[in-house]
C-alpha atoms as a PDB file:
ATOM      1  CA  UNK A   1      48.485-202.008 -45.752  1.00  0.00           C
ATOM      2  CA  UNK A   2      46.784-200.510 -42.806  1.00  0.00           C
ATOM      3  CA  UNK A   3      46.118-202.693 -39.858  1.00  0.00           C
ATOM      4  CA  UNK A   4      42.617-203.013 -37.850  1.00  0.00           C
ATOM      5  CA  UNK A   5      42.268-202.173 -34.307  1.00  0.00           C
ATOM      6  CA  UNK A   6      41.379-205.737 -33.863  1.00  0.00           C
ATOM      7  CA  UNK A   7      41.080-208.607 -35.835  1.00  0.00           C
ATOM      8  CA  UNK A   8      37.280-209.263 -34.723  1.00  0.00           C
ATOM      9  CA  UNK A   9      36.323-205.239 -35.048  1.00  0.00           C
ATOM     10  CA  UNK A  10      35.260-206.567 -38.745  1.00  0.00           C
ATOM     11  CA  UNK A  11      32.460-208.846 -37.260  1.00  0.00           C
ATOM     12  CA  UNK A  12      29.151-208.269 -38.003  1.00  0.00           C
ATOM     13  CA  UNK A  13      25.372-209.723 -36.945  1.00  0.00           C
ATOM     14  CA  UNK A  14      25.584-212.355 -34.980  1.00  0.00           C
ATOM     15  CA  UNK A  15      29.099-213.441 -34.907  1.00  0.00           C
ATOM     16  CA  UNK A  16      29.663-209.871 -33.421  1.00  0.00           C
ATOM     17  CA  UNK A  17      27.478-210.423 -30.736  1.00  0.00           C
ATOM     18  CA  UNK A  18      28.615-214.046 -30.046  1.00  0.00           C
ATOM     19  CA  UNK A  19      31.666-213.183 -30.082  1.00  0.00           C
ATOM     20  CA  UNK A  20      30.987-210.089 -27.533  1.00  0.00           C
ATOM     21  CA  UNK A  21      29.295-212.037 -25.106  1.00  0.00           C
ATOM     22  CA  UNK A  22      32.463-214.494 -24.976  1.00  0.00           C
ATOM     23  CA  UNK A  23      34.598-211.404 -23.831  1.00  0.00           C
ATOM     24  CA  UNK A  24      31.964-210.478 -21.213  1.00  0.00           C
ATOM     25  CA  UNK A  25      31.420-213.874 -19.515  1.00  0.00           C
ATOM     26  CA  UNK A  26      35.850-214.688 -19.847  1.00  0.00           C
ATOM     27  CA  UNK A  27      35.556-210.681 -18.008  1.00  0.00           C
ATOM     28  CA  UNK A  28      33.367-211.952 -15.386  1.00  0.00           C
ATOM     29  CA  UNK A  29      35.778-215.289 -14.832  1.00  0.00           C
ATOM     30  CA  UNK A  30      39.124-213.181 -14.950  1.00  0.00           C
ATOM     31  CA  UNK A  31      36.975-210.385 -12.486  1.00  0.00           C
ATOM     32  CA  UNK A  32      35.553-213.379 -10.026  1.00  0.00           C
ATOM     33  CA  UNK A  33      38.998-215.477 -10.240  1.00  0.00           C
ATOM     34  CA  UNK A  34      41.247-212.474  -9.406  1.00  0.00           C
ATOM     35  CA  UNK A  35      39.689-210.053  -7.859  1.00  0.00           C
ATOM     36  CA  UNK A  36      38.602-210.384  -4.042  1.00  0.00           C
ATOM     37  CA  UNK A  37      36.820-207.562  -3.806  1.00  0.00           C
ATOM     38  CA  UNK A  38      34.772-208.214  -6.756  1.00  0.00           C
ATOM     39  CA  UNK A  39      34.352-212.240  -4.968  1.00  0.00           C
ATOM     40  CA  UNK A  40      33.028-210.526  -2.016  1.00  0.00           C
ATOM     41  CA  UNK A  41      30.351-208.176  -3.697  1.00  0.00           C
ATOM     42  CA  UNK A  42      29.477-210.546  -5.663  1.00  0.00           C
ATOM     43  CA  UNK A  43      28.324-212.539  -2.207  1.00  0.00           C
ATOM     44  CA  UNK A  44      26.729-209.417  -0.868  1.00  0.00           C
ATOM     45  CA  UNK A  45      25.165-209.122  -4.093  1.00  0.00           C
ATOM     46  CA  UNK A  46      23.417-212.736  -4.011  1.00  0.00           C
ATOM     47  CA  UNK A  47      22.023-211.756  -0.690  1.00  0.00           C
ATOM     48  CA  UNK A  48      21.058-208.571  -1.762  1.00  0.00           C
ATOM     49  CA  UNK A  49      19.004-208.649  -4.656  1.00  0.00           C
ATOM     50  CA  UNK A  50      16.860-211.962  -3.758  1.00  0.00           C
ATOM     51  CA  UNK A  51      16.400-209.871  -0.578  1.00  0.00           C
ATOM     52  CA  UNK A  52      14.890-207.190  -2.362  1.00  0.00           C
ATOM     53  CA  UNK A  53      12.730-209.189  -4.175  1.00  0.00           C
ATOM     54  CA  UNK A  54      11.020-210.209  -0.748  1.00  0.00           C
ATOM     55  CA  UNK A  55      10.662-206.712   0.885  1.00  0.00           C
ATOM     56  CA  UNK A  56       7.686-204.843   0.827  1.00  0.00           C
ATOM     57  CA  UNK A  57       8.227-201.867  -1.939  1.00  0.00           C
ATOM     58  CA  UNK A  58       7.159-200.796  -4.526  1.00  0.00           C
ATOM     59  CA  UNK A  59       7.958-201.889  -7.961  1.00  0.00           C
ATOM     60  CA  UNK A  60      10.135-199.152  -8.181  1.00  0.00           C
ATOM     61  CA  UNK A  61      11.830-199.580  -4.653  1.00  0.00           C
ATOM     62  CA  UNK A  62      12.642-203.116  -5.985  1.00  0.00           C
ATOM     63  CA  UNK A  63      14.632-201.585  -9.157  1.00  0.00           C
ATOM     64  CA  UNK A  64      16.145-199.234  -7.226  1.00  0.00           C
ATOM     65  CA  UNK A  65      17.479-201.794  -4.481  1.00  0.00           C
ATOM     66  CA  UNK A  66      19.148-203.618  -7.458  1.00  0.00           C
ATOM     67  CA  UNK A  67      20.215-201.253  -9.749  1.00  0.00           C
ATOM     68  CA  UNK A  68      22.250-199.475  -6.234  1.00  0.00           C
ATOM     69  CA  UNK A  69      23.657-202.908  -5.993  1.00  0.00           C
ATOM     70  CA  UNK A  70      23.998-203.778  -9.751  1.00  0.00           C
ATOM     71  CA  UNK A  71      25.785-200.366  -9.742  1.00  0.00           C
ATOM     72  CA  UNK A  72      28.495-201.506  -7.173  1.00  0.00           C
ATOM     73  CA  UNK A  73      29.277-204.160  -9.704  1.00  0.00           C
ATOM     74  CA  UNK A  74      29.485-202.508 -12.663  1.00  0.00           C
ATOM     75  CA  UNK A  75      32.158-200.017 -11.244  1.00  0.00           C
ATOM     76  CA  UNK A  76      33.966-202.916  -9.441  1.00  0.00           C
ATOM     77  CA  UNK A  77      34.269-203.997 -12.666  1.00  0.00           C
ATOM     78  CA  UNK A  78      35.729-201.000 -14.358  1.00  0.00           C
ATOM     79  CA  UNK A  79      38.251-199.953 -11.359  1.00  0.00           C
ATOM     80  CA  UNK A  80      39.495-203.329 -12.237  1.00  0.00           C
ATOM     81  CA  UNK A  81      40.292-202.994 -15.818  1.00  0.00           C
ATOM     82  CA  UNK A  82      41.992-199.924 -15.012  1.00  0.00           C
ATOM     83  CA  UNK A  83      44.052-201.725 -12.126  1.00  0.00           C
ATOM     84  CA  UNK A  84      45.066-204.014 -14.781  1.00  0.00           C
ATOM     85  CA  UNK A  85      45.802-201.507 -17.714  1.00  0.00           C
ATOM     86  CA  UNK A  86      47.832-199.722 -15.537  1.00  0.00           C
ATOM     87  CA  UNK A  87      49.966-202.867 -13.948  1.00  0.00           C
ATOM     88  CA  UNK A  88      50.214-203.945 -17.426  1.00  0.00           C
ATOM     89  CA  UNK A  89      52.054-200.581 -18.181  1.00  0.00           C
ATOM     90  CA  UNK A  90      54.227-200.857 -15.421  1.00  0.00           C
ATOM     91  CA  UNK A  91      54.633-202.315 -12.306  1.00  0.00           C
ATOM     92  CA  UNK A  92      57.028-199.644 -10.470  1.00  0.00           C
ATOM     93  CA  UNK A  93      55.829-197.107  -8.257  1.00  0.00           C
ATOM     94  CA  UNK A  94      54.251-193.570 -10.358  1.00  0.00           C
ATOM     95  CA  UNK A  95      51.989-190.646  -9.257  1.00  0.00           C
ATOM     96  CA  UNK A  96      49.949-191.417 -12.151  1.00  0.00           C
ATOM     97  CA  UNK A  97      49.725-195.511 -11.757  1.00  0.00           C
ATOM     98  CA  UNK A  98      48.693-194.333  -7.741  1.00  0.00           C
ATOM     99  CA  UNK A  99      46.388-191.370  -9.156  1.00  0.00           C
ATOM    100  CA  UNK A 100      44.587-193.775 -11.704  1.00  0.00           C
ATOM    101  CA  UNK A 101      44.245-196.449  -8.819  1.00  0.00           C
ATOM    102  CA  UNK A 102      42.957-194.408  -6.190  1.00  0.00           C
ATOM    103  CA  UNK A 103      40.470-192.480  -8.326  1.00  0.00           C
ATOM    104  CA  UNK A 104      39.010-196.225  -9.699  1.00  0.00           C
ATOM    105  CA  UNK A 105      38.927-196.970  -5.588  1.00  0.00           C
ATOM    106  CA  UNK A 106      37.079-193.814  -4.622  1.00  0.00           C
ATOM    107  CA  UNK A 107      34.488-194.957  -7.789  1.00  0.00           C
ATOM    108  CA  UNK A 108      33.757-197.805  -5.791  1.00  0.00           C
ATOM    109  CA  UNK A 109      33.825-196.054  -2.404  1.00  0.00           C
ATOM    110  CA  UNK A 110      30.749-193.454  -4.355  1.00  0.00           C
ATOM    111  CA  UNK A 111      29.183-196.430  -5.475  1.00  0.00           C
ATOM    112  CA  UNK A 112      28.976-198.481  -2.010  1.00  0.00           C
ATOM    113  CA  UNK A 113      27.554-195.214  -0.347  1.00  0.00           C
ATOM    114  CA  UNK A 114      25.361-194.592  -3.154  1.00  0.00           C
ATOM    115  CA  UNK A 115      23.670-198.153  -2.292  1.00  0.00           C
ATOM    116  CA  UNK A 116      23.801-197.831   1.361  1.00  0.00           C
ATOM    117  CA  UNK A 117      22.203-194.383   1.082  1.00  0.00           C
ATOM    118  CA  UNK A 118      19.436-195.766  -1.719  1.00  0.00           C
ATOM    119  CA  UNK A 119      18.572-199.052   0.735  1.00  0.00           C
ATOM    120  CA  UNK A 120      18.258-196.532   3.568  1.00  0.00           C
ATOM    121  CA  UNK A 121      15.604-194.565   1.801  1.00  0.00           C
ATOM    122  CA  UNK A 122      13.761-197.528   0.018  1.00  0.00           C
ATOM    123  CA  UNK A 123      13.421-198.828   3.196  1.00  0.00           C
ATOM    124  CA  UNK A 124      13.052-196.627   5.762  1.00  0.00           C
ATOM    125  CA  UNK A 125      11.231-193.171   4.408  1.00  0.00           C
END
């Protein structure tokens, strides 16, 4: 008998997506509860966005204050997961564990500057 990938790959409809959004929200716990990094752009991020709400821009200038910041997140996110596949693999010093880690880092680095660098020319040119 072959195996699925996943016991819930089967779902369909609405179970699918109920059970989807589950995984996303127990992602944002695990994310929020052990990650600082992601705990402290989330913070920036609640100052952030309601302050772009309030400055005068355009409609656009407004979507691309948040997405910049909504960006940060997302990526914070992902170097995560890959922190965590790769200390699930192993725990001991590798090239490739330090490779995979500091690529996911520099992601976030690129995606800080990108929202620096979008806030400084929403707001200032």
């Amino acid at each position: 008998m072959i195996q699925k990938e996943s016991p819930y790959k089967g779902e369909r409809g609405v179970k699918r997506i109920w059970n989807a959004l589950g995984y996303s929200l127990t992602g944002f716990a695990d994310a929020y509860r052990h990650e600082s990094a992601f705990r402290q752009e989330v913070a920036l991020s609640g100052v952030l966005v309601p302050l772009s709400l309030i400055l005068p821009v355009s409609g656009e200038g407004h979507a691309l204050l948040i997405g910049s910041v909504l960006l940060v997140l997302l990526v914070e996110l992902l170097n995560s997961a890959v922190e965590a596949a790769v200390d699930r693999i192993s725990l001991e010093n590798h090239l490739l564990a330090k490779r995979a880690k500091d690529i996911g880092s520099a992601a976030v680095l690129v995606s800080l500057m990108n929202a620096a660098l979008v806030w400084g020319l929403v707001l200032f040119f």
